[in-house]
Every structure is written in C-alpha cells, then in structure tokens.
C-alpha atoms as a PDB file:
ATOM      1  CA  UNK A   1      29.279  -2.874  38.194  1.00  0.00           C
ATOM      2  CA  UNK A   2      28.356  -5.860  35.775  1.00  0.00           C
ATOM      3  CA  UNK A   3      24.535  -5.308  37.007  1.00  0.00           C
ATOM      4  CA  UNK A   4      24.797  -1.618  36.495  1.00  0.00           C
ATOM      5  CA  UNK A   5      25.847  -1.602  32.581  1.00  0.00           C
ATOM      6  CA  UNK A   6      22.825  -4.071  32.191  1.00  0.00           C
ATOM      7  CA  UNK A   7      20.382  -1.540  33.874  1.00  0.00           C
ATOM      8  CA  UNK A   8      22.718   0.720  31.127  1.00  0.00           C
ATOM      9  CA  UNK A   9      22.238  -1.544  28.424  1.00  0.00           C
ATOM     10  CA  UNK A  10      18.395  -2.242  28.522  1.00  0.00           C
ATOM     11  CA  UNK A  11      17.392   1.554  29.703  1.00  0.00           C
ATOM     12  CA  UNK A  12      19.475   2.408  26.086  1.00  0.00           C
ATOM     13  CA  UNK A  13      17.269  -0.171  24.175  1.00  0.00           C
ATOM     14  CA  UNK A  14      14.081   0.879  25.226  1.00  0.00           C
ATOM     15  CA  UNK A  15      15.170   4.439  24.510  1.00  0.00           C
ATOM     16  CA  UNK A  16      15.983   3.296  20.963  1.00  0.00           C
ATOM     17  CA  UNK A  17      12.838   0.479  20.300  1.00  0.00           C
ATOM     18  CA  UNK A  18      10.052   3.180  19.485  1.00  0.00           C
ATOM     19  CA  UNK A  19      12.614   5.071  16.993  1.00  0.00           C
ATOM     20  CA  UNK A  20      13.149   1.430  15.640  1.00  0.00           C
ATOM     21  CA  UNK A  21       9.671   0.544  15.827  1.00  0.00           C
ATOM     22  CA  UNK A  22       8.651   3.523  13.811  1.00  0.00           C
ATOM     23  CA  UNK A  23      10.967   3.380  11.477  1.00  0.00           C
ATOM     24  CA  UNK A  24       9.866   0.111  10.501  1.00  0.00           C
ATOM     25  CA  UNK A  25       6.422   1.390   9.796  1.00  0.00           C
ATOM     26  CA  UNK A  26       7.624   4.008   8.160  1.00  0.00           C
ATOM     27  CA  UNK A  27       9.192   1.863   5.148  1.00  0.00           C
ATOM     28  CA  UNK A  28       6.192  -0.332   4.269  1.00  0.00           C
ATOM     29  CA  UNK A  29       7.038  -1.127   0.818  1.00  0.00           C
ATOM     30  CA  UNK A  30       4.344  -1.222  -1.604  1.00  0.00           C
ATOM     31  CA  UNK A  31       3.459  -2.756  -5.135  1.00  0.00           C
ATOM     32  CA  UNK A  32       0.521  -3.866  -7.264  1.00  0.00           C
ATOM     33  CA  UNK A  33      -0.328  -6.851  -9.463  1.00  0.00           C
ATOM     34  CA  UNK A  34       0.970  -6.823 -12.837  1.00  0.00           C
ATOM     35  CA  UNK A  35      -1.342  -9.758 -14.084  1.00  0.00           C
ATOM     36  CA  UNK A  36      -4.824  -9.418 -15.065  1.00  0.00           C
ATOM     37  CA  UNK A  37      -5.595 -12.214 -12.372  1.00  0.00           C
ATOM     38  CA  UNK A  38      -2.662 -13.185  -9.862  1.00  0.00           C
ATOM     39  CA  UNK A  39      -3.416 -16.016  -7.446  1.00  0.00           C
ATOM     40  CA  UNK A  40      -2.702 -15.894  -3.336  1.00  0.00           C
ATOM     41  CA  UNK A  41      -1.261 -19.020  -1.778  1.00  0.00           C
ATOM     42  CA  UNK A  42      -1.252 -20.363   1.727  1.00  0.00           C
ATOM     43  CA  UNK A  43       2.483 -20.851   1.224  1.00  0.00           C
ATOM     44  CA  UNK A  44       5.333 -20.315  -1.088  1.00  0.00           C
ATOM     45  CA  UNK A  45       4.842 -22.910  -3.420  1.00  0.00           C
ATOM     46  CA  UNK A  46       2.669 -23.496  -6.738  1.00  0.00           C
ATOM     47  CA  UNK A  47       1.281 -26.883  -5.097  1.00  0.00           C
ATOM     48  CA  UNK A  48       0.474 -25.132  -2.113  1.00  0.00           C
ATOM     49  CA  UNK A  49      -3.446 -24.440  -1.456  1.00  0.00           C
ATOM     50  CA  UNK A  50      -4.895 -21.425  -3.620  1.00  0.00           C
ATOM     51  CA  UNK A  51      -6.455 -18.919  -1.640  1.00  0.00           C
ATOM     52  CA  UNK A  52      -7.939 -15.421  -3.412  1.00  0.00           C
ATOM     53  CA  UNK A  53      -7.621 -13.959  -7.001  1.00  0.00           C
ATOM     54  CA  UNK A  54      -6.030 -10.238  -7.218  1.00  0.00           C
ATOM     55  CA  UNK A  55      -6.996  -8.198 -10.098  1.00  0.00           C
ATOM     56  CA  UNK A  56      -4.324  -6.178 -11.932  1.00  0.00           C
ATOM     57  CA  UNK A  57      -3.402  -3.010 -10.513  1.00  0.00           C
ATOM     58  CA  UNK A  58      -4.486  -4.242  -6.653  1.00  0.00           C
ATOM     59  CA  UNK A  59      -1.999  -2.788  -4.314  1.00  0.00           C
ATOM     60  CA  UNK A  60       0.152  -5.239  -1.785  1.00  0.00           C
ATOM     61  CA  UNK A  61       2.142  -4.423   1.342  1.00  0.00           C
ATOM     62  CA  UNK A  62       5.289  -6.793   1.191  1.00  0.00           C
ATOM     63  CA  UNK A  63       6.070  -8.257   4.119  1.00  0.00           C
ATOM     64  CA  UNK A  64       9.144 -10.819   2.847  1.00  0.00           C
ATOM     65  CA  UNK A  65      10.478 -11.807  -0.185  1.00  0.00           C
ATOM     66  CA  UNK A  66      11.861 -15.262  -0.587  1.00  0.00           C
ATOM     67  CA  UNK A  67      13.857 -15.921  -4.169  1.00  0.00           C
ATOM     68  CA  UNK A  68      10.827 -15.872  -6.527  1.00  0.00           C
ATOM     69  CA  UNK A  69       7.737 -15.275  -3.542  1.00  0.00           C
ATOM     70  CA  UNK A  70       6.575 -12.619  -1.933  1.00  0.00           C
ATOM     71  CA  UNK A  71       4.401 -12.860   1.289  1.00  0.00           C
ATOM     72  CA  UNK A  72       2.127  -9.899   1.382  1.00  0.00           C
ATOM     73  CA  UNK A  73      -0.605  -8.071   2.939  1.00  0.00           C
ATOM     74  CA  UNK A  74      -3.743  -6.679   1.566  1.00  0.00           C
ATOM     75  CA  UNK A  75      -6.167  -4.262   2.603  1.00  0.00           C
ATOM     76  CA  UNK A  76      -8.252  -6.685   5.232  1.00  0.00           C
ATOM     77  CA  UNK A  77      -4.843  -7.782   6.302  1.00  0.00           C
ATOM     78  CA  UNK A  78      -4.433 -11.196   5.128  1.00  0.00           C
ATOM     79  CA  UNK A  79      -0.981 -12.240   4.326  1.00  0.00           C
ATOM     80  CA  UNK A  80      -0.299 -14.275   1.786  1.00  0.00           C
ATOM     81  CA  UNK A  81       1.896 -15.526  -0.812  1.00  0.00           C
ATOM     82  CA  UNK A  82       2.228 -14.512  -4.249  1.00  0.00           C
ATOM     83  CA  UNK A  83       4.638 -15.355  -7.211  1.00  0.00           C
ATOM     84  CA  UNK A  84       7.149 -12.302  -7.494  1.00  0.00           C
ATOM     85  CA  UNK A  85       6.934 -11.748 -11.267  1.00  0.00           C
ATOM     86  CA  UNK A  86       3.104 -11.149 -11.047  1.00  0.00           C
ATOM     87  CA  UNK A  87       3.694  -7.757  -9.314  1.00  0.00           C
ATOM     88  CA  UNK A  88       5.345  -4.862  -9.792  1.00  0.00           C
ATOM     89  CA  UNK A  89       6.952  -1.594  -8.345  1.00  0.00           C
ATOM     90  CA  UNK A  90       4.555   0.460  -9.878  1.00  0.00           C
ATOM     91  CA  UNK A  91       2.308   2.248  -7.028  1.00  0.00           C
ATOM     92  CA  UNK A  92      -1.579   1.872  -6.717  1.00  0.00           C
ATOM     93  CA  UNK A  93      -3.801   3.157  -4.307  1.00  0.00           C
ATOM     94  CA  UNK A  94      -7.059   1.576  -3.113  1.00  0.00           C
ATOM     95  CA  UNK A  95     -10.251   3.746  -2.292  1.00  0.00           C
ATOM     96  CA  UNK A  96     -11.446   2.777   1.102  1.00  0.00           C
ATOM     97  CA  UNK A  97     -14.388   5.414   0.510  1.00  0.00           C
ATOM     98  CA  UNK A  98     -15.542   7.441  -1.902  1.00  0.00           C
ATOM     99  CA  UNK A  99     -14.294  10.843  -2.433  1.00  0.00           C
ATOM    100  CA  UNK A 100     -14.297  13.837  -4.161  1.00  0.00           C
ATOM    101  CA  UNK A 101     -10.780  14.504  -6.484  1.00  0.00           C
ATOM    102  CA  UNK A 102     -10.336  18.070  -6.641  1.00  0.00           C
ATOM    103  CA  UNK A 103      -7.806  20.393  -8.655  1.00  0.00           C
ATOM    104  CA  UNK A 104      -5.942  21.381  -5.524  1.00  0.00           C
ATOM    105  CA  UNK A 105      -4.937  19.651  -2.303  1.00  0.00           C
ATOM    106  CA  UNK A 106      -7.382  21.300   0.033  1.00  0.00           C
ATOM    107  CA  UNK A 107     -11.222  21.002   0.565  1.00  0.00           C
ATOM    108  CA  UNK A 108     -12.042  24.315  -0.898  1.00  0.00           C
ATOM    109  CA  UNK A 109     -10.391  23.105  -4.142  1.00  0.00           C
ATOM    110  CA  UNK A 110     -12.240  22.926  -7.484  1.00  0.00           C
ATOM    111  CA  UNK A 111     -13.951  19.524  -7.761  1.00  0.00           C
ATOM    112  CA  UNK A 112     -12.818  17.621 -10.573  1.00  0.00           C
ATOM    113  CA  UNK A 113     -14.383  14.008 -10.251  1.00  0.00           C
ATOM    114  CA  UNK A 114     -15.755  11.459  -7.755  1.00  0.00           C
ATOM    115  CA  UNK A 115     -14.311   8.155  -7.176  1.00  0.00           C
ATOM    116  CA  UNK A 116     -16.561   5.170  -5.405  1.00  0.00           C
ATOM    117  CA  UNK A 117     -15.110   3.032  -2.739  1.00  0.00           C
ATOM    118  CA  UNK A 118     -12.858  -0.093  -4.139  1.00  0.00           C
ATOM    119  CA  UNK A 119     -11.852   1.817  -7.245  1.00  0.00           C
ATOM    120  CA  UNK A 120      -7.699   1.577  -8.005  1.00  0.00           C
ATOM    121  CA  UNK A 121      -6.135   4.704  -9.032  1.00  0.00           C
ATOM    122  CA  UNK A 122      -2.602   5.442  -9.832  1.00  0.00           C
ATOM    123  CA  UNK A 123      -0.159   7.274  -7.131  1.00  0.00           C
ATOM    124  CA  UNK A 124       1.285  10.235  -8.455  1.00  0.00           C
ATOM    125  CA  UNK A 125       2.784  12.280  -5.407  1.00  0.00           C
ATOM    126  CA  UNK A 126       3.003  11.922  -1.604  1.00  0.00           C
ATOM    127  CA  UNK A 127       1.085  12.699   0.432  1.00  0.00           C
ATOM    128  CA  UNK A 128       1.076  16.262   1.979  1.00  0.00           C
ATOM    129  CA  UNK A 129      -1.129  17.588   4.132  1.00  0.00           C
ATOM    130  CA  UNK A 130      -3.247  15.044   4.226  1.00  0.00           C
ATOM    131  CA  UNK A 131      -3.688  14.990   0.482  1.00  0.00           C
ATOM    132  CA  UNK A 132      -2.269  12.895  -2.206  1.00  0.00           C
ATOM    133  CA  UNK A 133      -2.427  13.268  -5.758  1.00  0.00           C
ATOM    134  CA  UNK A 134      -3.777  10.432  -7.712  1.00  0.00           C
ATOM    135  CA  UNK A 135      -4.606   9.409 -11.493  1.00  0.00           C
ATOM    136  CA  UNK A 136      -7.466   7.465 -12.830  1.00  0.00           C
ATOM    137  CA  UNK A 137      -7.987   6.206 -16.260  1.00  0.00           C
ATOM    138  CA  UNK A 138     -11.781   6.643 -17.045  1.00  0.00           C
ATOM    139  CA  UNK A 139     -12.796   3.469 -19.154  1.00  0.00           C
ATOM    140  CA  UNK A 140     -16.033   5.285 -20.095  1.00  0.00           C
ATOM    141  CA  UNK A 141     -14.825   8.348 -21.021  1.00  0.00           C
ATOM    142  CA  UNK A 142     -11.332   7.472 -22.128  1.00  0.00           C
ATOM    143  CA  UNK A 143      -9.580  10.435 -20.312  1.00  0.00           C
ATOM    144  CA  UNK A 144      -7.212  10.683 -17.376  1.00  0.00           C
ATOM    145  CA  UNK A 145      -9.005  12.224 -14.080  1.00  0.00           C
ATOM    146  CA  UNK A 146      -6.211  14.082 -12.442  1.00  0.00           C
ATOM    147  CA  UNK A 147      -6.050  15.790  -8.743  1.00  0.00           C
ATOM    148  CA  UNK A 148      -6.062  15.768  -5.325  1.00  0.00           C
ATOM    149  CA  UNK A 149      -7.753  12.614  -2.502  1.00  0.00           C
ATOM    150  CA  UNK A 150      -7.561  13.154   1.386  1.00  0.00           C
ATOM    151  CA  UNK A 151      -4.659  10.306   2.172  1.00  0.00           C
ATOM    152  CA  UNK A 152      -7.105   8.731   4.720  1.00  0.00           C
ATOM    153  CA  UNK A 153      -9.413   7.851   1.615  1.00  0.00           C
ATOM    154  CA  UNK A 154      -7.137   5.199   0.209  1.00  0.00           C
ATOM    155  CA  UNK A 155      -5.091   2.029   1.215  1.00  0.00           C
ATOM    156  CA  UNK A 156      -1.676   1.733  -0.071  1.00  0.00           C
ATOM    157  CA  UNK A 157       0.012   4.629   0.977  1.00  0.00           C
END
C-alpha cells in the first residue's frame, strides 16, 4: 500500500510540474534602468567586481531580489546584479531587429515608422496576436512614434 501512494504521489507531481513549469515562465517580471548609466556587479555588493554599464531605459528580467539588489537577466542572458533603486517598474522593450511600426496590429496596416535593431521603445499594450503596441520618443524630430511591432521583434516582453 505504502509503495502504491508513492507511485500515487510522484505520477500526481509530474502531472502538475509542466503547469508549474509554465507558469513560472509565464510571470517573468520585467523593469528598466532608471539611471542614465547603472552598473552590473558580479555579486550583491558595491565592492564586488563591476561588470557592464546599462543605459537608462534598458529592460531587465529579474530573477531575485535581495533587500536593496536585484539579480537580473539581460537580453544575451547574463545575470547579474544591480542596485534596486537604479531601476524601475516602468516597461521597455528592446528591438532585436528592425521593424516596421504600423497604425494597426497586422501586416497590411498603414506604416507609420521604422525602428533599427537595439533601439528602446516604451511598452504600451500586450501583446495580441503577435503584435504589441509600442511608443518611441523621436530625439530628432521631437514627436512620439506610436503603433503596432510583431512581439517577436523585441526583448522584454
């Protein structure tokens, strides 16, 4: 009988691990730098060894937070540590290509701007479809571009 709830007990937890598994995934929790220039440690610790620069706006996966350190990932997938009060909830997305932004989520839409791989937009909406709606403050011509990136364009998401 004992042998039998075992059989029980480990055919019920690899009935649950995938639902566990994917739920995991499914709550990556994302921020950006805050900073103009936020520095990556090896550790959690300002003595520790300082690895990479982040720009402001750069989106992070966090991994763990410990008191005033977070360990994240970026878009290689290095993890790393950075101070907590250089980032912030605010959502960024990172163009792994370059794409076309159009009016509408759908490839027939209006075009409305291009955006070159490495640029940082803002997220506006999730994704649907396969589409997510960005925004992108233009430097040179000091206007918002507004619309619609495939989700498989950017990191962050």
């Amino acid at each position: 009988m004992k042998q039998h709830k075992q059989h029980i007990n480990l055919f019920a937890f690899f009935l649950l691990l995938p639902g566990l598994l994917f739920s995991s995934l499914a709550l990556a929790e994302f921020r950006s730098v805050s900073v103009p220039k936020a520095i990556l440690y090896d550790s959690p610790s300002p003595q520790a060894n300082k690895l990479f620069i982040l720009g402001q706006g750069y989106p992070v996966e966090v991994v763990v937070t410990l008191a005033d350190w977070v360990k994240v990932r970026d878009k290689q997938g290095a993890l790393n540590w950075i101070e907590a009060k250089q980032l912030t909830p605010k959502r960024t997305l990172l163009m792994i290509a370059n794409v076309e932004v159009k009016q509408t989520p759908e490839a027939a839409g209006v075009l409305v701007g291009r955006l070159e791989k490495d640029v940082v937009v803002d997220f506006v909406e999730p994704a649907k479809n396969g589409w997510v709606k960005i925004k992108h403050r233009d430097s040179l011509n000091r206007e918002d571009l507004t619309g619609f990136i495939q989700a498989s364009a950017v990191w962050g998401l």
